[in-house]
N, C-alpha and C. Protein backbone atom coordinates (compact mmCIF):
# COMPACT_ATOMS: atom_id res chain seq x y z
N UNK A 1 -34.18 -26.92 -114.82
CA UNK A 1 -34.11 -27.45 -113.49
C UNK A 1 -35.09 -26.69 -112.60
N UNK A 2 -35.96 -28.02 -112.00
CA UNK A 2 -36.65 -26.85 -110.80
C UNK A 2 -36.33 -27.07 -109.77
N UNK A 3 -36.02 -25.91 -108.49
CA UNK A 3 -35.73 -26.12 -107.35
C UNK A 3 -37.12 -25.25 -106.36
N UNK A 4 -36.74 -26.25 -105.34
CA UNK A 4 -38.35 -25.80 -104.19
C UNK A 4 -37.99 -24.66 -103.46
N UNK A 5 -36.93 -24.27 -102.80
CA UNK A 5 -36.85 -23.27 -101.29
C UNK A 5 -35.49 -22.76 -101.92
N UNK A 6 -35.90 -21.36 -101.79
CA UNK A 6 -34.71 -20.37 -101.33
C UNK A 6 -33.14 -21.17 -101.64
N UNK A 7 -33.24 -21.78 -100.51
CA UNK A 7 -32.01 -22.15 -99.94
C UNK A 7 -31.25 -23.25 -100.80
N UNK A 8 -32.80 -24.22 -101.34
CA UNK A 8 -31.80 -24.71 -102.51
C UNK A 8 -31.32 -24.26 -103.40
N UNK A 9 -31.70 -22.78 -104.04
CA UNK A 9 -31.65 -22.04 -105.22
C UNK A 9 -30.08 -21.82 -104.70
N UNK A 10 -29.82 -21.15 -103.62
CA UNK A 10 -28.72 -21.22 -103.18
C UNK A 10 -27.29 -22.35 -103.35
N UNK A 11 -27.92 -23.32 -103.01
CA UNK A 11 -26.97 -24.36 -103.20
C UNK A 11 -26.89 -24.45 -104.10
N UNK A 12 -27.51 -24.65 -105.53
CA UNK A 12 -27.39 -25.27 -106.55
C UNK A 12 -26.18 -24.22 -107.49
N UNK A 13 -26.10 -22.76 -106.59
CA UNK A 13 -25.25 -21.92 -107.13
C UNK A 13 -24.23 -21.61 -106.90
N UNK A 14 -24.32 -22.10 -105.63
CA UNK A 14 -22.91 -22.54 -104.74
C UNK A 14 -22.41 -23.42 -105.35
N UNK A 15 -22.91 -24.48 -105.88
CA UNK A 15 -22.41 -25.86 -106.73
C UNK A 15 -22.17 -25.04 -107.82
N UNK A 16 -22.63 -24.33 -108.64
CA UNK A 16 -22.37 -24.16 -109.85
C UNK A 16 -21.21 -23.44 -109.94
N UNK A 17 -21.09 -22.57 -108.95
CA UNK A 17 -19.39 -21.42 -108.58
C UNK A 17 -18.40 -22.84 -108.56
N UNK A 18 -18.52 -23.89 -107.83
CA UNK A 18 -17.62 -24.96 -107.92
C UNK A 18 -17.18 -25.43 -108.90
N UNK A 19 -18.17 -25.45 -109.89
CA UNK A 19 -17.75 -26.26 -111.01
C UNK A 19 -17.48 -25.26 -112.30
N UNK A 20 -17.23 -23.94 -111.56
CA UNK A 20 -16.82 -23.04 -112.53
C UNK A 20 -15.38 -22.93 -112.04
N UNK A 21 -15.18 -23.05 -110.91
CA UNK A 21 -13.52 -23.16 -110.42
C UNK A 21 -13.13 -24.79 -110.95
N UNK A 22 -13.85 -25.43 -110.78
CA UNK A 22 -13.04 -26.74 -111.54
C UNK A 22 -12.73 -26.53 -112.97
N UNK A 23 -13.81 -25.80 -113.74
CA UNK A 23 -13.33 -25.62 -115.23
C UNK A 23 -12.74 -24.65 -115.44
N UNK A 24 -11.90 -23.56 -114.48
CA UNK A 24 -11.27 -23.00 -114.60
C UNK A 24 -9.64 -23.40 -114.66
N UNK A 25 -9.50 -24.18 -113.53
CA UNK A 25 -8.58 -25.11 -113.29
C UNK A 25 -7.95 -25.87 -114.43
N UNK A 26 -9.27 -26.64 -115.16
CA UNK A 26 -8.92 -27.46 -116.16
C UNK A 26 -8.65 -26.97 -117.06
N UNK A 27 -9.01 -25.78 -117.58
CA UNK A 27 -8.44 -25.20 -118.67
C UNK A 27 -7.12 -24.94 -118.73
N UNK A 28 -6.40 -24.77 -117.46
CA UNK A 28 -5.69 -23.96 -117.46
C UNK A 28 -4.00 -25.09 -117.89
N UNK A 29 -4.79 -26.51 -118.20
CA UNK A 29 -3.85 -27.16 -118.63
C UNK A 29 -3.65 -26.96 -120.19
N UNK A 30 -4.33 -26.39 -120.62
CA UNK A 30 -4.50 -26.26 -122.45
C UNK A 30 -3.81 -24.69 -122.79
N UNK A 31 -2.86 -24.28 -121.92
CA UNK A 31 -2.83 -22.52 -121.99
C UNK A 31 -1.19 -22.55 -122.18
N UNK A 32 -0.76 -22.13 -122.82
CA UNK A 32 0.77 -22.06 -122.52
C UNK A 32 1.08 -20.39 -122.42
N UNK A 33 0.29 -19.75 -122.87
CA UNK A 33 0.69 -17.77 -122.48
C UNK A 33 0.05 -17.60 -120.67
N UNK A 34 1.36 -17.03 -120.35
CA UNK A 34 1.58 -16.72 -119.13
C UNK A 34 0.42 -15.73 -118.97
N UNK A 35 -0.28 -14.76 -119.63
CA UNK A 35 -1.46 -13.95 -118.89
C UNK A 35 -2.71 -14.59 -119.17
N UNK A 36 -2.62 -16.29 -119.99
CA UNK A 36 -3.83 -16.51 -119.60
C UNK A 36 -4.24 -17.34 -118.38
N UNK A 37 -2.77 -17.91 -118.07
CA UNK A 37 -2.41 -18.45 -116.79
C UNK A 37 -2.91 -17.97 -115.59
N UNK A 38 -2.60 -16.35 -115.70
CA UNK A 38 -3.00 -15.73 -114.68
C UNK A 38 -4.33 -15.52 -114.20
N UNK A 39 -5.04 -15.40 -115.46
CA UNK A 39 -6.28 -15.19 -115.66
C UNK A 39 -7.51 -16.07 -115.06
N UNK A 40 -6.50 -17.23 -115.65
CA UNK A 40 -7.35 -18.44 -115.00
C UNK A 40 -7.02 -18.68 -113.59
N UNK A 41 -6.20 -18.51 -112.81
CA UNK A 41 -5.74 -18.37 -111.63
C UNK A 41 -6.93 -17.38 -111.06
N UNK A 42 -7.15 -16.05 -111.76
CA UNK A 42 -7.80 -15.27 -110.99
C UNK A 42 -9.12 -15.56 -111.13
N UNK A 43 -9.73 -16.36 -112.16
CA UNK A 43 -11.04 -16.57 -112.48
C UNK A 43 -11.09 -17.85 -111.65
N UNK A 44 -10.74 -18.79 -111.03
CA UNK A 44 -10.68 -19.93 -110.34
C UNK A 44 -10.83 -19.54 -108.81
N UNK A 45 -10.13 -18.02 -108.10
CA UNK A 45 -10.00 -17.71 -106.91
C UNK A 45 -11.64 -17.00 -106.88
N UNK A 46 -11.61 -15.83 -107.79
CA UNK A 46 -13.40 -15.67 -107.99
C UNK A 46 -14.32 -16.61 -107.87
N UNK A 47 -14.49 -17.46 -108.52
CA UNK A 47 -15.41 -18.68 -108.05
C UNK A 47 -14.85 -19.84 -106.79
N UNK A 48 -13.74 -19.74 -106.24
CA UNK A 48 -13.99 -20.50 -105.06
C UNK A 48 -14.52 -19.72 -104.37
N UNK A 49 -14.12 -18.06 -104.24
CA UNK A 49 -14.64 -17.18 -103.84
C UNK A 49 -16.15 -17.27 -103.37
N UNK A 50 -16.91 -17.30 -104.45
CA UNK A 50 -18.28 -16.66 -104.63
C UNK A 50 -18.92 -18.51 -104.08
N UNK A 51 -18.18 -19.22 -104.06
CA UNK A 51 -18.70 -20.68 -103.92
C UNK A 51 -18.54 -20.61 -102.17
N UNK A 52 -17.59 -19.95 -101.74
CA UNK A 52 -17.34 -20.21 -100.30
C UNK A 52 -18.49 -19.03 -99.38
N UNK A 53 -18.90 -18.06 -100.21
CA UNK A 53 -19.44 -17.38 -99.85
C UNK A 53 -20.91 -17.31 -99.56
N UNK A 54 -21.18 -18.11 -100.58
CA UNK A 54 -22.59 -18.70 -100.30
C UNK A 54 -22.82 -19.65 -99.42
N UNK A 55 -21.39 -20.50 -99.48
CA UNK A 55 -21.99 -21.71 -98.41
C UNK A 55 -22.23 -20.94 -97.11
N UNK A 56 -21.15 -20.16 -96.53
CA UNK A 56 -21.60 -19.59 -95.49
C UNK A 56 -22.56 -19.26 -95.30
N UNK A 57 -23.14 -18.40 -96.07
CA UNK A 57 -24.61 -17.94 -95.94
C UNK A 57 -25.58 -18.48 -95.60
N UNK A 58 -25.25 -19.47 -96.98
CA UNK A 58 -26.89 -20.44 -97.00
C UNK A 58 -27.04 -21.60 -95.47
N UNK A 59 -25.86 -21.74 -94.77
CA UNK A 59 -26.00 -22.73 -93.11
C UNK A 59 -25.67 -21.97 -92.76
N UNK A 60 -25.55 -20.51 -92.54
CA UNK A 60 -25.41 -19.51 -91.04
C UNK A 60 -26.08 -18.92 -90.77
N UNK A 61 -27.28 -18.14 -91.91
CA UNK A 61 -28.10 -17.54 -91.98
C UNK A 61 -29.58 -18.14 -91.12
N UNK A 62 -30.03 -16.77 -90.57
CA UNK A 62 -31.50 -17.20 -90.50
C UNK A 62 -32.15 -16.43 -91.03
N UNK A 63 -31.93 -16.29 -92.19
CA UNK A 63 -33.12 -15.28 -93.20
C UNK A 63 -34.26 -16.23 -93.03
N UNK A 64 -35.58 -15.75 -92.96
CA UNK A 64 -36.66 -16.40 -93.04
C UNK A 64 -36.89 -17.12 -94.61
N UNK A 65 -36.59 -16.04 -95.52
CA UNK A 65 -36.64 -16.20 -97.05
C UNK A 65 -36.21 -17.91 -97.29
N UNK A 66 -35.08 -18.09 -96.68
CA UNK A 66 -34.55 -19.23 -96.90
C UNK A 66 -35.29 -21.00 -97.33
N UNK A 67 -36.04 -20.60 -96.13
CA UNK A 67 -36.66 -21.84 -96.59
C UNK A 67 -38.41 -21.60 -96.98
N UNK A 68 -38.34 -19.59 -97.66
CA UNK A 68 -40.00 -19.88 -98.60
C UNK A 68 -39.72 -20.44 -99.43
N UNK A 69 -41.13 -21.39 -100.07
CA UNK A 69 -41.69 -21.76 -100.78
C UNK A 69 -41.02 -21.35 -102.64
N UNK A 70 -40.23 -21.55 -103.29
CA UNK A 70 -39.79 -20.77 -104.22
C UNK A 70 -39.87 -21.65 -105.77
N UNK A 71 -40.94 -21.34 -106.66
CA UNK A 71 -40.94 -22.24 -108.29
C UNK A 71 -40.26 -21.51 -108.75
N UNK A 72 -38.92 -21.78 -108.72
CA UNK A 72 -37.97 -21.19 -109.19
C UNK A 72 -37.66 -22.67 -110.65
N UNK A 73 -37.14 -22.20 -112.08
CA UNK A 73 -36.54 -22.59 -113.03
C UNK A 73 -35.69 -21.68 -113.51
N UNK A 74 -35.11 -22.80 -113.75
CA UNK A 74 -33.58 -21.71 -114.44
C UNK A 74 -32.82 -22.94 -115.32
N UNK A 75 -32.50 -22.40 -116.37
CA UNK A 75 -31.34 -23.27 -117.17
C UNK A 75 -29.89 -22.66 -116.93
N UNK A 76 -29.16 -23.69 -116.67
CA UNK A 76 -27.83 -23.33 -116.97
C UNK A 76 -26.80 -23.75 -117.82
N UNK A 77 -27.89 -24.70 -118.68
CA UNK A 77 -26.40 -24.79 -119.97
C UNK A 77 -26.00 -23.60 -120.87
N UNK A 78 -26.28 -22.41 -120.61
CA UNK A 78 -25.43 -21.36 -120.83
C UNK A 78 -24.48 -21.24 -120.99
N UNK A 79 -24.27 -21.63 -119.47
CA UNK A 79 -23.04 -21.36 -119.20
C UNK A 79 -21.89 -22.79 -119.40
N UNK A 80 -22.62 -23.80 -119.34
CA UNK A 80 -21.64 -24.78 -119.88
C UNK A 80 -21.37 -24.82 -121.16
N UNK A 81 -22.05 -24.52 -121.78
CA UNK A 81 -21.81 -24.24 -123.49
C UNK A 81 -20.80 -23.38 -123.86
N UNK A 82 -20.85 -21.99 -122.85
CA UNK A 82 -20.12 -20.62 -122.90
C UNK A 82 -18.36 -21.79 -122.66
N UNK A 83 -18.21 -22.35 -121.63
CA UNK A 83 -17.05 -23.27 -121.43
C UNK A 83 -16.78 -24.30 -122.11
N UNK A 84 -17.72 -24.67 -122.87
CA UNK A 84 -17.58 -25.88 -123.90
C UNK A 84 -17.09 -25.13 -124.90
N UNK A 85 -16.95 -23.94 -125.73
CA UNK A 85 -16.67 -22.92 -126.92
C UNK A 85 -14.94 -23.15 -126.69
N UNK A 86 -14.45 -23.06 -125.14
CA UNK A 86 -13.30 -22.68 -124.49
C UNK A 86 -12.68 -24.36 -124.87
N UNK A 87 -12.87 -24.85 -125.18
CA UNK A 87 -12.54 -26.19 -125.17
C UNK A 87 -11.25 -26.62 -126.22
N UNK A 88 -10.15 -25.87 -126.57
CA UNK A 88 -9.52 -25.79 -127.44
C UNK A 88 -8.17 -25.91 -126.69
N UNK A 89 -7.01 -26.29 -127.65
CA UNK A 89 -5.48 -26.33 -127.81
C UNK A 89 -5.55 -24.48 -127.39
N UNK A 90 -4.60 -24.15 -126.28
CA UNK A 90 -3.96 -22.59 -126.15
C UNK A 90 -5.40 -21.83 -126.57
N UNK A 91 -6.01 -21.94 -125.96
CA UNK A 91 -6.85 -20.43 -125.38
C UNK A 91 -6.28 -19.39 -125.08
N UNK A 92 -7.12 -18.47 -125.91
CA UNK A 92 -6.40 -17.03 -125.58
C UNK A 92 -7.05 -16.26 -124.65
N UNK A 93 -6.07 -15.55 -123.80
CA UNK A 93 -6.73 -14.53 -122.29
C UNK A 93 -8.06 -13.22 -122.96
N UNK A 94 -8.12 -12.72 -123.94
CA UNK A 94 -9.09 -12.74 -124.61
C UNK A 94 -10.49 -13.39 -124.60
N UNK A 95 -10.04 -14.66 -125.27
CA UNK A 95 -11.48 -15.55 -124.73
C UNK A 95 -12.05 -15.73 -123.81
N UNK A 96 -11.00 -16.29 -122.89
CA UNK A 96 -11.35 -16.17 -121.60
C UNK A 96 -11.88 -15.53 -120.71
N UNK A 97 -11.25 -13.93 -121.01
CA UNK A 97 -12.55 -13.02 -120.75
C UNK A 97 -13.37 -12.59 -121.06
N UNK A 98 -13.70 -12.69 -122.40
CA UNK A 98 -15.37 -13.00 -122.98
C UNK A 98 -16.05 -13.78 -122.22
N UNK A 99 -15.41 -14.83 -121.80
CA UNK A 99 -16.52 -16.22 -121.40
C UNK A 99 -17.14 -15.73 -120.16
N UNK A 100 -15.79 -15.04 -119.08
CA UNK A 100 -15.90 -15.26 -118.28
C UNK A 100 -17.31 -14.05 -117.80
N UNK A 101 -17.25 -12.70 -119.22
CA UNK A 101 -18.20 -12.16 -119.02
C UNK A 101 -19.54 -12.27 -119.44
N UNK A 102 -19.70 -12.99 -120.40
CA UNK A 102 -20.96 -13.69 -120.49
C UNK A 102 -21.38 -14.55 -119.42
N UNK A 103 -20.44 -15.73 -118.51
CA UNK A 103 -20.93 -16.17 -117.67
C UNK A 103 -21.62 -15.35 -115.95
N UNK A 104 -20.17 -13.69 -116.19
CA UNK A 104 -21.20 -13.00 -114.86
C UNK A 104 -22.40 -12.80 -115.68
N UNK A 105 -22.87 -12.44 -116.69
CA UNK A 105 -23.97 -11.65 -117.54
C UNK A 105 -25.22 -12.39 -117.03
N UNK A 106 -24.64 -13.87 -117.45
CA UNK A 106 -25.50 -14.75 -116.87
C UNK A 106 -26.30 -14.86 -115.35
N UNK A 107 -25.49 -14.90 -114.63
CA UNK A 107 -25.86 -14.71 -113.15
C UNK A 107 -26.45 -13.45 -112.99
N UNK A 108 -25.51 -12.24 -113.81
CA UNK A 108 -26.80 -11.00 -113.56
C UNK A 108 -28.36 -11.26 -113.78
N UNK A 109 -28.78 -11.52 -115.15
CA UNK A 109 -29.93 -12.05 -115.37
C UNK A 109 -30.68 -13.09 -114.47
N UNK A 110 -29.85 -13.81 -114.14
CA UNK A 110 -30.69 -14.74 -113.26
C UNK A 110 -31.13 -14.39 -112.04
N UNK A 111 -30.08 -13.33 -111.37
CA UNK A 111 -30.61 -13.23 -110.36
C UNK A 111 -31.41 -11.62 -110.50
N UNK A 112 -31.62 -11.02 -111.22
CA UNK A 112 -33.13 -10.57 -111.38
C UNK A 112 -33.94 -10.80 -111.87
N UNK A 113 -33.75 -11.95 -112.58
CA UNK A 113 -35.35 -12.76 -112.82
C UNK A 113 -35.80 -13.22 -111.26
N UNK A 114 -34.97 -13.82 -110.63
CA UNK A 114 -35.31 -14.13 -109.37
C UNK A 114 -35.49 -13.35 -108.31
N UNK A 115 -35.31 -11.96 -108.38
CA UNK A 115 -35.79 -10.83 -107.77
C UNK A 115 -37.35 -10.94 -107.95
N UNK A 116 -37.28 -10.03 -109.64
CA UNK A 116 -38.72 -10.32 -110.15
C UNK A 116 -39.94 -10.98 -109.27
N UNK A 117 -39.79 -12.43 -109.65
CA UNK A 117 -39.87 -13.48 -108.95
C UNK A 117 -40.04 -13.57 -107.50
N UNK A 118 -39.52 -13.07 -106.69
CA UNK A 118 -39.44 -12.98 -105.42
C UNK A 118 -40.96 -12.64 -104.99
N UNK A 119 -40.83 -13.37 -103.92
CA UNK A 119 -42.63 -13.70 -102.92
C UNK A 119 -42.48 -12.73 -101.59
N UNK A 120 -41.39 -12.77 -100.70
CA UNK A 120 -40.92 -11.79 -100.05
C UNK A 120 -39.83 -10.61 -99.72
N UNK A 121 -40.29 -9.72 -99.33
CA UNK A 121 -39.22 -9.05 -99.51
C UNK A 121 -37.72 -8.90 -98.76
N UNK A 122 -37.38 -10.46 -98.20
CA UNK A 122 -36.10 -10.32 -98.10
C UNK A 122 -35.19 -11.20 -99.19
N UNK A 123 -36.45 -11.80 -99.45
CA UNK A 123 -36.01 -12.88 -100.82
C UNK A 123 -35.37 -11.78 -101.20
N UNK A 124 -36.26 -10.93 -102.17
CA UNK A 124 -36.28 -10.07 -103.11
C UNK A 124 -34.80 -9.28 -103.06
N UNK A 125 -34.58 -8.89 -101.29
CA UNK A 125 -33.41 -7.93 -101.07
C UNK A 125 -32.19 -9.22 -101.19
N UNK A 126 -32.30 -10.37 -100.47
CA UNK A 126 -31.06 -11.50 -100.99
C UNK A 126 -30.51 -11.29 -102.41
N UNK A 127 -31.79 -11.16 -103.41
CA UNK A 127 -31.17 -11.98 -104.73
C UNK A 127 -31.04 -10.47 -105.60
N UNK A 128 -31.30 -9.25 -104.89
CA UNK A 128 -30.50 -7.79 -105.57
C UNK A 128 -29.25 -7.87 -104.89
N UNK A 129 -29.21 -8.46 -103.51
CA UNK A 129 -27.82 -8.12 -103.19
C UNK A 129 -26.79 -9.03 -103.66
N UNK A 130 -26.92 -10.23 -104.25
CA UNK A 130 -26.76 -10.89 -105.41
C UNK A 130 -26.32 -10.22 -106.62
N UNK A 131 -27.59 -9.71 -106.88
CA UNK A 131 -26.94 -9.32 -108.63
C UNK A 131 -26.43 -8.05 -108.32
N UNK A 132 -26.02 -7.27 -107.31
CA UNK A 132 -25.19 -5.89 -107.49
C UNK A 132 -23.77 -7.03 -107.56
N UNK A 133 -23.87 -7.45 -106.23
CA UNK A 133 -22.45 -8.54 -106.31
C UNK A 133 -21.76 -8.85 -107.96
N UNK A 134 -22.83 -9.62 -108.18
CA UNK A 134 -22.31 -10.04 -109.65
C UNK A 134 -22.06 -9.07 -110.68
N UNK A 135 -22.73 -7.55 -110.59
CA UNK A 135 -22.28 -6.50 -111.55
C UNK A 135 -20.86 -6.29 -111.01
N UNK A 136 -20.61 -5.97 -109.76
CA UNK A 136 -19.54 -5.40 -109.35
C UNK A 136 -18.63 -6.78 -109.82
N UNK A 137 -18.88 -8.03 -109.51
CA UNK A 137 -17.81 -9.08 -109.91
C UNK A 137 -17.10 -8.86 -111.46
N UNK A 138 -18.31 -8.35 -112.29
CA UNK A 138 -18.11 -8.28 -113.87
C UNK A 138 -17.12 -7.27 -113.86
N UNK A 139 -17.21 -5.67 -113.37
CA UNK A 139 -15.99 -4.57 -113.10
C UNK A 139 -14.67 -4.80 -112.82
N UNK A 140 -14.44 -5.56 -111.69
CA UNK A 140 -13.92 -5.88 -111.32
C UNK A 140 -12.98 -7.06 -111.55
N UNK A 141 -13.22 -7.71 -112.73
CA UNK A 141 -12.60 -8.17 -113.97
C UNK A 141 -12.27 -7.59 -114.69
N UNK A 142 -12.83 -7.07 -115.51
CA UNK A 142 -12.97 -5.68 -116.93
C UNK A 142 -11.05 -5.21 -115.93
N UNK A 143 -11.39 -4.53 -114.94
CA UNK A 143 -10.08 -3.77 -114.50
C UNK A 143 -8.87 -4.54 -114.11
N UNK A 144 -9.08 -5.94 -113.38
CA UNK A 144 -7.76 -6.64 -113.00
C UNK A 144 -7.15 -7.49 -114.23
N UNK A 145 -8.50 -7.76 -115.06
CA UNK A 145 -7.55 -8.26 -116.35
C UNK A 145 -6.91 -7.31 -117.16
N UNK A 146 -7.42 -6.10 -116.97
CA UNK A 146 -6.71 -4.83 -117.71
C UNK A 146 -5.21 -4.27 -116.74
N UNK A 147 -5.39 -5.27 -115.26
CA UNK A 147 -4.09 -4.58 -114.89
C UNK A 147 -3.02 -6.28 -115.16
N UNK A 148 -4.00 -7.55 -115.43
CA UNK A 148 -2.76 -8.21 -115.74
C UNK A 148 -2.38 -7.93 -117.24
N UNK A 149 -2.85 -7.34 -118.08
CA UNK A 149 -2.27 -6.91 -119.21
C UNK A 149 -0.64 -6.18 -119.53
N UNK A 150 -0.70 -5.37 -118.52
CA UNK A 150 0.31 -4.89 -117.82
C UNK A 150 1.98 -5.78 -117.49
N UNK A 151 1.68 -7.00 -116.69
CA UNK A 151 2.47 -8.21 -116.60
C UNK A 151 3.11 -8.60 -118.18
């Protein structure tokens, strides 16, 4: 997929956090163990999360970056594939957090290729402050699924 400006790169990731809370959702009809329930509960609030967070950004902001010029490509059947694997009778909270860390892994990478990439330097500072986000998002799993273990 190619996108032109900043700002669509934005949206299209804002969309993509959406439709990672919708397939979070949907899974969560195929689960009958109560911690993967949870899991998916918490992986569904993360991506409305990170989906609500961008929208703000991307219509409140006046970063200039926003609307440079940006040949940005990126694939993301990655990550639909990574959720297509998940596609089974009772998923285990296990899997689920594999997926769910290959899918931050994903966004890490992407958004320092798109650093890389970057033409100015607030682009550049947007899409690190991006991928620290998304490292810290990955931690910050690793530990709350280790405290719903606990449950």
């Amino acid at each position: 997929m190619k996108l032109r400006e900043t700002r669509d790169i934005l949206a299209f990731i804002e969309h993509l956090h959406s439709q990672l809370a919708a397939a979070w959702e949907a899974l969560d009809e195929n689960v009958s163990d109560p911690r993967s329930h949870l899991l998916l509960d918490y992986l569904k609030a993360l991506e409305d999360k990170s989906s609500e967070s961008l929208h703000g950004y991307n219509r409140e902001s006046f970063n200039a970056a926003l609307s440079e010029w940006e040949q940005a490509e990126f694939d993301d059947r990655p990550v639909h594939e990574r959720l297509a694997q998940l596609q089974h009778p009772d998923v285990r909270a296990d899997e689920l957090l594999d997926a769910a860390l290959d899918i931050a892994e994903w966004f890490d990478t992407f958004y320092a290729e798109l650093e890389r990439a970057s033409t100015l330097p607030e682009q550049g500072e947007l899409f690190a402050s991006l991928r620290e986000h998304a490292a810290k998002q990955k931690q910050r799993l690793v530990r709350d699924t280790n405290m719903l273990s606990d449950f």
